[in-house]
C-alpha atoms as a PDB file:
ATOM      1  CA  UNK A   1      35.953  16.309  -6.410  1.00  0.00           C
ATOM      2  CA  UNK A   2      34.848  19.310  -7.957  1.00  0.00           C
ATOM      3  CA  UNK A   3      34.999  18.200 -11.635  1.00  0.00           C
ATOM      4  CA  UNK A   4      33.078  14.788 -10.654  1.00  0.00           C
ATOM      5  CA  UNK A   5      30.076  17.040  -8.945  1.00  0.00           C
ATOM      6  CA  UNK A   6      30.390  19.649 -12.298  1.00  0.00           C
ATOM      7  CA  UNK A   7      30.263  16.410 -14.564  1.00  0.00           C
ATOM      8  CA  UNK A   8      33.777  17.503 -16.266  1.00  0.00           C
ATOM      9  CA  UNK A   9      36.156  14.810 -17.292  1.00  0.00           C
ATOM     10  CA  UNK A  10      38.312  13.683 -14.227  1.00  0.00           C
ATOM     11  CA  UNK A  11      41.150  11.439 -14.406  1.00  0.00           C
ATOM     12  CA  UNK A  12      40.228   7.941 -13.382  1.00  0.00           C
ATOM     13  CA  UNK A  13      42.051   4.468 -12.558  1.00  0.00           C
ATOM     14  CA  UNK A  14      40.515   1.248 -14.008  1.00  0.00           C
ATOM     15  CA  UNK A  15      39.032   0.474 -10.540  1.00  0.00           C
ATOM     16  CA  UNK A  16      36.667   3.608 -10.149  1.00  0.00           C
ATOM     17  CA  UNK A  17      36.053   3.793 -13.747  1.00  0.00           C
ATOM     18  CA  UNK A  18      34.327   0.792 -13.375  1.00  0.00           C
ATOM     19  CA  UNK A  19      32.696   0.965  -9.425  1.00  0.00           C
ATOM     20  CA  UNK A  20      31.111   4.197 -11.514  1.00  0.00           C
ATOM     21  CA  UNK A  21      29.866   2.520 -14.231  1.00  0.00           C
ATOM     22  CA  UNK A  22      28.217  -0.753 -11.620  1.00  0.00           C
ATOM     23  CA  UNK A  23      26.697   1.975  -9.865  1.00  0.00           C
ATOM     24  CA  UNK A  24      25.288   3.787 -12.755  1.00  0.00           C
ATOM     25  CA  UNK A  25      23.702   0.687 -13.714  1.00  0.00           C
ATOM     26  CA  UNK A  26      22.424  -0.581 -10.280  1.00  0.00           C
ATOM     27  CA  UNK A  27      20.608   2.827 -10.142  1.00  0.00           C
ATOM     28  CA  UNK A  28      19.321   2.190 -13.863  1.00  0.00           C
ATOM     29  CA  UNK A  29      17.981  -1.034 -13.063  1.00  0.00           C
ATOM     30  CA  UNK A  30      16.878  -0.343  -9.552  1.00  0.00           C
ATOM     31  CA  UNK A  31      13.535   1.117 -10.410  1.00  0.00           C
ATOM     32  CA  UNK A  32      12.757  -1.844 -12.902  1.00  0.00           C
ATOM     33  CA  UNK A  33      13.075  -4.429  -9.638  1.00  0.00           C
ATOM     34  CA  UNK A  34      11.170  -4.950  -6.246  1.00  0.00           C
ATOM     35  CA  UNK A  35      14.754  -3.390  -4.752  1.00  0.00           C
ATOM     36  CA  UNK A  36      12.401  -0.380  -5.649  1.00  0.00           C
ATOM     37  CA  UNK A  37      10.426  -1.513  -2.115  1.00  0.00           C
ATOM     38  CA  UNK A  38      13.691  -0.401  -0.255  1.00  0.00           C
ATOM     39  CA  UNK A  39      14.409   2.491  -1.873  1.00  0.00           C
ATOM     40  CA  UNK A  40      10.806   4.086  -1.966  1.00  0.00           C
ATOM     41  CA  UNK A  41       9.922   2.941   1.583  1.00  0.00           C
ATOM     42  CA  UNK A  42      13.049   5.215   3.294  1.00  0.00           C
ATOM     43  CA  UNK A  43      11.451   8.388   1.526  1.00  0.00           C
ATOM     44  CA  UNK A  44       7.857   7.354   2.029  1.00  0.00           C
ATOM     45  CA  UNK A  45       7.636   5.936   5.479  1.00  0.00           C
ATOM     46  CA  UNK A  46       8.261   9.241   7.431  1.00  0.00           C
ATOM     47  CA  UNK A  47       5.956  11.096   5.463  1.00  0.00           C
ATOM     48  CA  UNK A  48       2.757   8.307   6.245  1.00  0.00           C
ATOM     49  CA  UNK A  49       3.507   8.038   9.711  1.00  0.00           C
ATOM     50  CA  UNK A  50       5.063  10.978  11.126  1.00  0.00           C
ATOM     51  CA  UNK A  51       3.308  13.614   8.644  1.00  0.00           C
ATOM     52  CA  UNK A  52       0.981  15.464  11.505  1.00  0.00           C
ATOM     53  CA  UNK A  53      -0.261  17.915   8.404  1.00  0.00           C
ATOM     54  CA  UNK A  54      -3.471  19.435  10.029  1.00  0.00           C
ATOM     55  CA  UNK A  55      -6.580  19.440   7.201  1.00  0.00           C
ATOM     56  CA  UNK A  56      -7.802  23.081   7.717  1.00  0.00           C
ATOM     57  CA  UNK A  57     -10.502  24.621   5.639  1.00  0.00           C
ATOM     58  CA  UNK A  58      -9.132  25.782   2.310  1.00  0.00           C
ATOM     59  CA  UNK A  59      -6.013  23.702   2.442  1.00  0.00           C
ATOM     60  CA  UNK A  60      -4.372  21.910  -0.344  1.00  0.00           C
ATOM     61  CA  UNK A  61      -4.918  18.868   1.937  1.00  0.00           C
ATOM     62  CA  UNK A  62      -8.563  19.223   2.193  1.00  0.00           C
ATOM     63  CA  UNK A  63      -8.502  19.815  -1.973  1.00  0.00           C
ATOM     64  CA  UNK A  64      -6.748  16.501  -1.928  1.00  0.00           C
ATOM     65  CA  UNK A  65      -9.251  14.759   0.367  1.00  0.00           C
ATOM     66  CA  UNK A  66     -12.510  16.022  -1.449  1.00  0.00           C
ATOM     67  CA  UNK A  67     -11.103  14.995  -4.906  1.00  0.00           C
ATOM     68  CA  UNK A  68     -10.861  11.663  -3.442  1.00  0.00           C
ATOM     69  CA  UNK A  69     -14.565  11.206  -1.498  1.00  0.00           C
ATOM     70  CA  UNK A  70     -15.877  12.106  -5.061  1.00  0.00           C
ATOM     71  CA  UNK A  71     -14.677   8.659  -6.485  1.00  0.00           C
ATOM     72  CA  UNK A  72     -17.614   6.228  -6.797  1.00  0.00           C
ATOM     73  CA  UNK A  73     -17.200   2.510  -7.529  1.00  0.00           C
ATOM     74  CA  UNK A  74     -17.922   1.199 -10.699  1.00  0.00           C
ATOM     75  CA  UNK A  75     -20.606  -0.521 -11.920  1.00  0.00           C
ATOM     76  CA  UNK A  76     -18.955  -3.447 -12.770  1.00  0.00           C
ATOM     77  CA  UNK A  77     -18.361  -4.286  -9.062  1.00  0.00           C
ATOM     78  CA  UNK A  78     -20.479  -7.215  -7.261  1.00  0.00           C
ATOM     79  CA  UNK A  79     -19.665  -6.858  -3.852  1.00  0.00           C
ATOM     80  CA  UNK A  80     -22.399  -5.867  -1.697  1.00  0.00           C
ATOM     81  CA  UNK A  81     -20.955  -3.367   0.438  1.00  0.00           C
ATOM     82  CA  UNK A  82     -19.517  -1.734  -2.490  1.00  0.00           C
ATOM     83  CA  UNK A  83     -22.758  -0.987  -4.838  1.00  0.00           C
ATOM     84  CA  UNK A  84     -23.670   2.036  -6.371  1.00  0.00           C
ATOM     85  CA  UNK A  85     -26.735   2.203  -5.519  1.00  0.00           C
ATOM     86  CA  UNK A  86     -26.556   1.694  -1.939  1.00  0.00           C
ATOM     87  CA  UNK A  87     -24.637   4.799  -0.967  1.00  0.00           C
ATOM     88  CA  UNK A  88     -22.118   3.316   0.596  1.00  0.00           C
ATOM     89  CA  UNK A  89     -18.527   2.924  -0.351  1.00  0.00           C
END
């Protein structure tokens, strides 16, 4: 076990030789696929809905959050409620 976590050379049967090689191509080809949507979601969910992060003055989450409010939309856009000149985003 130790050589396979120090990436030495172990001694291998035909069988894991190639389960090791399948899985080192599944997790090539994973991020290329929407199996990405399974993969992503497990590390992402907790964070969005159990993340309680207060925003406190002078926090990198308030940085964050004032970066963001000083996006405008672009001019290009036609939707009413989304117009420059109004104000409103």
């Amino acid at each position: 076990m130790i050589a396979f976590i120090s990436f030495a050379p172990i001694q291998a049967n035909s069988a894991l030789t190639v389960h090791l090689l399948l899985l080192g191509a599944l997790l090539a080809y994973i991020p290329w696929t929407k199996m990405n949507h399974y993969v992503a979601k497990s590390f992402i969910y907790h964070k969005v809905l159990w993340d309680n992060e207060p925003n406190l003055r002078g926090s990198r989450l308030e940085k964050s959050v004032e970066k963001l409010l000083l996006h405008r939309p672009q001019d290009t856009w036609q939707a009413p409620h989304a117009r420059k000149d109004t104000g409103k985003i």
